[in-house]
Protein backbone atom coordinates (compact mmCIF):
# COMPACT_ATOMS: atom_id res chain seq x y z
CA UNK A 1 0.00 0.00 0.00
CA UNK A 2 2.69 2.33 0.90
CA UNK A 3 5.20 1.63 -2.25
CA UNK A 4 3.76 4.13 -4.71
CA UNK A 5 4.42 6.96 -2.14
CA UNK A 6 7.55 6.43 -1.68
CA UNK A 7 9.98 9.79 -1.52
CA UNK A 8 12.32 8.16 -4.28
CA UNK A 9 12.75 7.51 -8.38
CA UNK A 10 12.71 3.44 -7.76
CA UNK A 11 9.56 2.33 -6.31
CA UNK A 12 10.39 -1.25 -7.17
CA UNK A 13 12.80 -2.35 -5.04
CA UNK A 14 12.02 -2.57 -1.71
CA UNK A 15 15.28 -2.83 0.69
CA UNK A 16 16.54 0.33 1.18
CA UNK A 17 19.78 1.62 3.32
CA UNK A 18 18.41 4.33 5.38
CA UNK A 19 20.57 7.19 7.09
CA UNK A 20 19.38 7.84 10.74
CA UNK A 21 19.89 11.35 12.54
CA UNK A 22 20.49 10.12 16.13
CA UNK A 23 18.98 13.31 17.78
CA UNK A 24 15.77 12.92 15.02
CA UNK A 25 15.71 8.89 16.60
CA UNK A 26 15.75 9.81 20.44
CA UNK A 27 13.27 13.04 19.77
CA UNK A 28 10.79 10.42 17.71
CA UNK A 29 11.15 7.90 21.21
CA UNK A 30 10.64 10.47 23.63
CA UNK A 31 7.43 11.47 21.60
CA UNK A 32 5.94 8.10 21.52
CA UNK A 33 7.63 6.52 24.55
CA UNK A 34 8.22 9.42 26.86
CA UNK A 35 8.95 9.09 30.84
CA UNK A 36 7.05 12.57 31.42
CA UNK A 37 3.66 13.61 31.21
CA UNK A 38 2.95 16.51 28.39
CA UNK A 39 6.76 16.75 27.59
CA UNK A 40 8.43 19.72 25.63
CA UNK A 41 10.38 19.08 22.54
CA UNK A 42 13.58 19.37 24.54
CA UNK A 43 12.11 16.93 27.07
CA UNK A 44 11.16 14.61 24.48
CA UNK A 45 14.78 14.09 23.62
CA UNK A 46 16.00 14.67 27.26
CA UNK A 47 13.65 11.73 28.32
CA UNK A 48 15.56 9.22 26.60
CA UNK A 49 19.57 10.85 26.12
CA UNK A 50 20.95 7.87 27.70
CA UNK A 51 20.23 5.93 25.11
CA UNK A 52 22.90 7.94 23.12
CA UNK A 53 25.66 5.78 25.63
CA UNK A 54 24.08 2.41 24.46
CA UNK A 55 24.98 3.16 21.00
CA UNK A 56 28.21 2.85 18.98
CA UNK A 57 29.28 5.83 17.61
CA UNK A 58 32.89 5.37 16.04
CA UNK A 59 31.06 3.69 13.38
CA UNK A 60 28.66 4.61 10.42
CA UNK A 61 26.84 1.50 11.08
CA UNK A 62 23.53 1.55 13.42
CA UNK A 63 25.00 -0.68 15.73
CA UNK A 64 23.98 -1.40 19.84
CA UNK A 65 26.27 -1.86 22.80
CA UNK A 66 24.05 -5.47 23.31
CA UNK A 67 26.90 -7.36 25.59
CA UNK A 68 27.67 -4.14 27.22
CA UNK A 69 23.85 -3.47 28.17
CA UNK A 70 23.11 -7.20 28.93
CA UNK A 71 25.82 -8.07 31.52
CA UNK A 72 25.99 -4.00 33.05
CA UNK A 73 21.93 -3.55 33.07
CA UNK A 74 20.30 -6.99 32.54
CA UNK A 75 18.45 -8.42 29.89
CA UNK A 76 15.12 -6.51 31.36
CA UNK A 77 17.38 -3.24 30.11
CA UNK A 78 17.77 -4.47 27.40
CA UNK A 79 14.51 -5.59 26.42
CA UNK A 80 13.28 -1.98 27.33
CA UNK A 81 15.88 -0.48 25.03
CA UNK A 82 15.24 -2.62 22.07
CA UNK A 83 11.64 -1.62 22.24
CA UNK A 84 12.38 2.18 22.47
CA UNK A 85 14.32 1.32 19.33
CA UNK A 86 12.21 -0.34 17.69
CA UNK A 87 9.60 2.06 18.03
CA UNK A 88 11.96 4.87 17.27
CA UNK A 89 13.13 3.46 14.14
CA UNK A 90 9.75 2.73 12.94
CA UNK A 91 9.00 6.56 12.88
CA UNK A 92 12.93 7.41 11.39
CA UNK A 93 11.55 4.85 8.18
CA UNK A 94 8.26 6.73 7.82
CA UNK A 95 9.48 9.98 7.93
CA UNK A 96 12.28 9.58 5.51
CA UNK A 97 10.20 6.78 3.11
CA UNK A 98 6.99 8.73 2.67
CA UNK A 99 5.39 12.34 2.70
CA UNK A 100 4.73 11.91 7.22
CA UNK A 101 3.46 15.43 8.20
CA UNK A 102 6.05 15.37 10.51
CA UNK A 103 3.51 17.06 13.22
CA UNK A 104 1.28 14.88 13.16
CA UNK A 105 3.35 11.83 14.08
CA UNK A 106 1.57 10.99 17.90
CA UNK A 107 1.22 8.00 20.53
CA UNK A 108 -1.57 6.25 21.15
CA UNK A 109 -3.30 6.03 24.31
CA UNK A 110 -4.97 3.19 25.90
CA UNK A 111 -4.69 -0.25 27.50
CA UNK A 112 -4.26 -3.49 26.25
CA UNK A 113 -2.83 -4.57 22.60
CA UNK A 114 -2.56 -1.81 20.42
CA UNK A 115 -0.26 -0.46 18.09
CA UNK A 116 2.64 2.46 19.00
CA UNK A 117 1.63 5.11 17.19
CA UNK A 118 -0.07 6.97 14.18
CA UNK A 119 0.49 10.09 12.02
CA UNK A 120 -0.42 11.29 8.91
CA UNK A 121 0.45 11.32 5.17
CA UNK A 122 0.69 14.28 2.93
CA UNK A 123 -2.64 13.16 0.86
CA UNK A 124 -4.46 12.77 3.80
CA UNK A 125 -3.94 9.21 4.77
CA UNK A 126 -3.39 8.01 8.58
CA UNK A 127 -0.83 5.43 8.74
CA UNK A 128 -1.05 3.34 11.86
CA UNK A 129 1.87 1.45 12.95
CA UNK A 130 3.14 -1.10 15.80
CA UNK A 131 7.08 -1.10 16.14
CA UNK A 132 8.95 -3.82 17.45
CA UNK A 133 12.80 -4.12 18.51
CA UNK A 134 15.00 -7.15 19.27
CA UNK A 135 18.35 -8.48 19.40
CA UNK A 136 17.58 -11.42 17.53
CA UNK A 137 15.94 -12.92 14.69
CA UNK A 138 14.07 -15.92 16.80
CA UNK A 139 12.83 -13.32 19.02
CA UNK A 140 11.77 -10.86 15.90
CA UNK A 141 10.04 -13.91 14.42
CA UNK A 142 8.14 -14.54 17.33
CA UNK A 143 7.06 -10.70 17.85
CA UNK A 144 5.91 -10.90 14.10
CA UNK A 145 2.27 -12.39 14.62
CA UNK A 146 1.46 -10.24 17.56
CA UNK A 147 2.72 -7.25 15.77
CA UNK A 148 0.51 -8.00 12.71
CA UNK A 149 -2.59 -8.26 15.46
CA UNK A 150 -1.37 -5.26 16.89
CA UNK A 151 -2.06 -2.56 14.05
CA UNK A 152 -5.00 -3.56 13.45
CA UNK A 153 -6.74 -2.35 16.43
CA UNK A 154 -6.73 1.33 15.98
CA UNK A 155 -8.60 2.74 12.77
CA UNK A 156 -6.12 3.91 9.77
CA UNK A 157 -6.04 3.96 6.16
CA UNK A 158 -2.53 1.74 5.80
CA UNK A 159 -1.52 -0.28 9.07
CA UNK A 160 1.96 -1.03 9.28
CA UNK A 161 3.95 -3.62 11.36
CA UNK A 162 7.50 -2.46 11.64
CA UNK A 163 10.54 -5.26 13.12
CA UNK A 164 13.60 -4.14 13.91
CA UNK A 165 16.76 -6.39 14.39
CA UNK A 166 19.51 -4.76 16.41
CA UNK A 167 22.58 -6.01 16.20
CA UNK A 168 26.14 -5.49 17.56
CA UNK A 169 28.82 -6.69 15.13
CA UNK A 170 26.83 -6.10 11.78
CA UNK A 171 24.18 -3.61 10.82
CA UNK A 172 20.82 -3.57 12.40
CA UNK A 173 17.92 -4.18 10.00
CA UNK A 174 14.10 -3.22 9.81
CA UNK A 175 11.24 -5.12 8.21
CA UNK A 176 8.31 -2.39 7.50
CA UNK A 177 5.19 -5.11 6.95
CA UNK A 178 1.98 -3.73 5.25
CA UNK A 179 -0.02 -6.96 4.22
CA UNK A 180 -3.68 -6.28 3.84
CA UNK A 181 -6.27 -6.44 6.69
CA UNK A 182 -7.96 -9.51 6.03
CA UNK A 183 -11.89 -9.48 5.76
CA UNK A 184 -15.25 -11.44 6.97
């Protein structure tokens, strides 16, 4: 659903390498996964700064501290940051893939399954999306089905399921999933 609006000349192939501002990926977290109530725009990227130290950055790779985080904070750490991740990486691929009206991009409340968060394209279009993170590809398999649930239970014109598999020693990858909405 999301191929023809695609910001680029080749709308066939689908893999992509995708450059990611590091204060445009903690600013897009603290807006969907923020620690404060209400936060500014500085506190939005304030909330989650320390994520900055669980990232390699003598490299031009995307590439997370995962042995480091593990054995100094525990694998519930690190479970926490590979969802912020995932989620924030999610929003980084809209926004430089398709026409996002960049203010529109907002969390969504409630309880219970439901997907991360929605915004909305330049013709008018809400995109929907549920973004995963994980450190590896058995875990990012199993997140897959739940993820596909997920988006579907907020309304939206394209639902999106977006895995992302961070890695250490090679470069992390992101599957954006769109299939259709299956119905009665």
């Amino acid at each position: 659903l999301l191929l023809p609006h695609i910001k680029c000349a080749d709308k066939i192939t689908t893999p992509r390498t995708i450059s990611i501002n590091l204060y445009r990926l903690i600013y897009h977290i603290g807006t969907i996964q923020t620690r404060r109530f209400a936060p500014s725009n500085r506190l939005k990227f304030l909330d989650k700064i320390d994520l900055i130290e669980k990232i390699y950055t003598n490299t031009n790779e995307f590439r997370i501290k995962i042995e480091e985080i593990r054995q100094v904070n525990g694998s519930e750490t690190l479970i926490s940051i590979s969802e912020d991740l995932g989620i924030g990486i999610s929003v980084v691929i809209a926004e430089s893939l398709f026409n996002v009206k960049r203010s529109t991009i907002q969390k969504i409340y409630g309880t219970g399954k439901r997907p991360d968060w929605k915004c909305q394209l330049s013709d008018d279009r809400i995109l929907v999306t549920e973004g995963k993170g994980a450190t590896s590809i058995a875990t990012s398999n199993t997140q897959q089905p739940n993820a596909l649930v997920q988006k579907t239970k907020e309304p939206g014109d394209i639902l999106i399921a977006s895995l992302t598999l961070l890695n250490e020693n090679t470069i992390s990858t992101n599957r954006y999933l769109d299939p259709p909405i299956e119905n009665n």
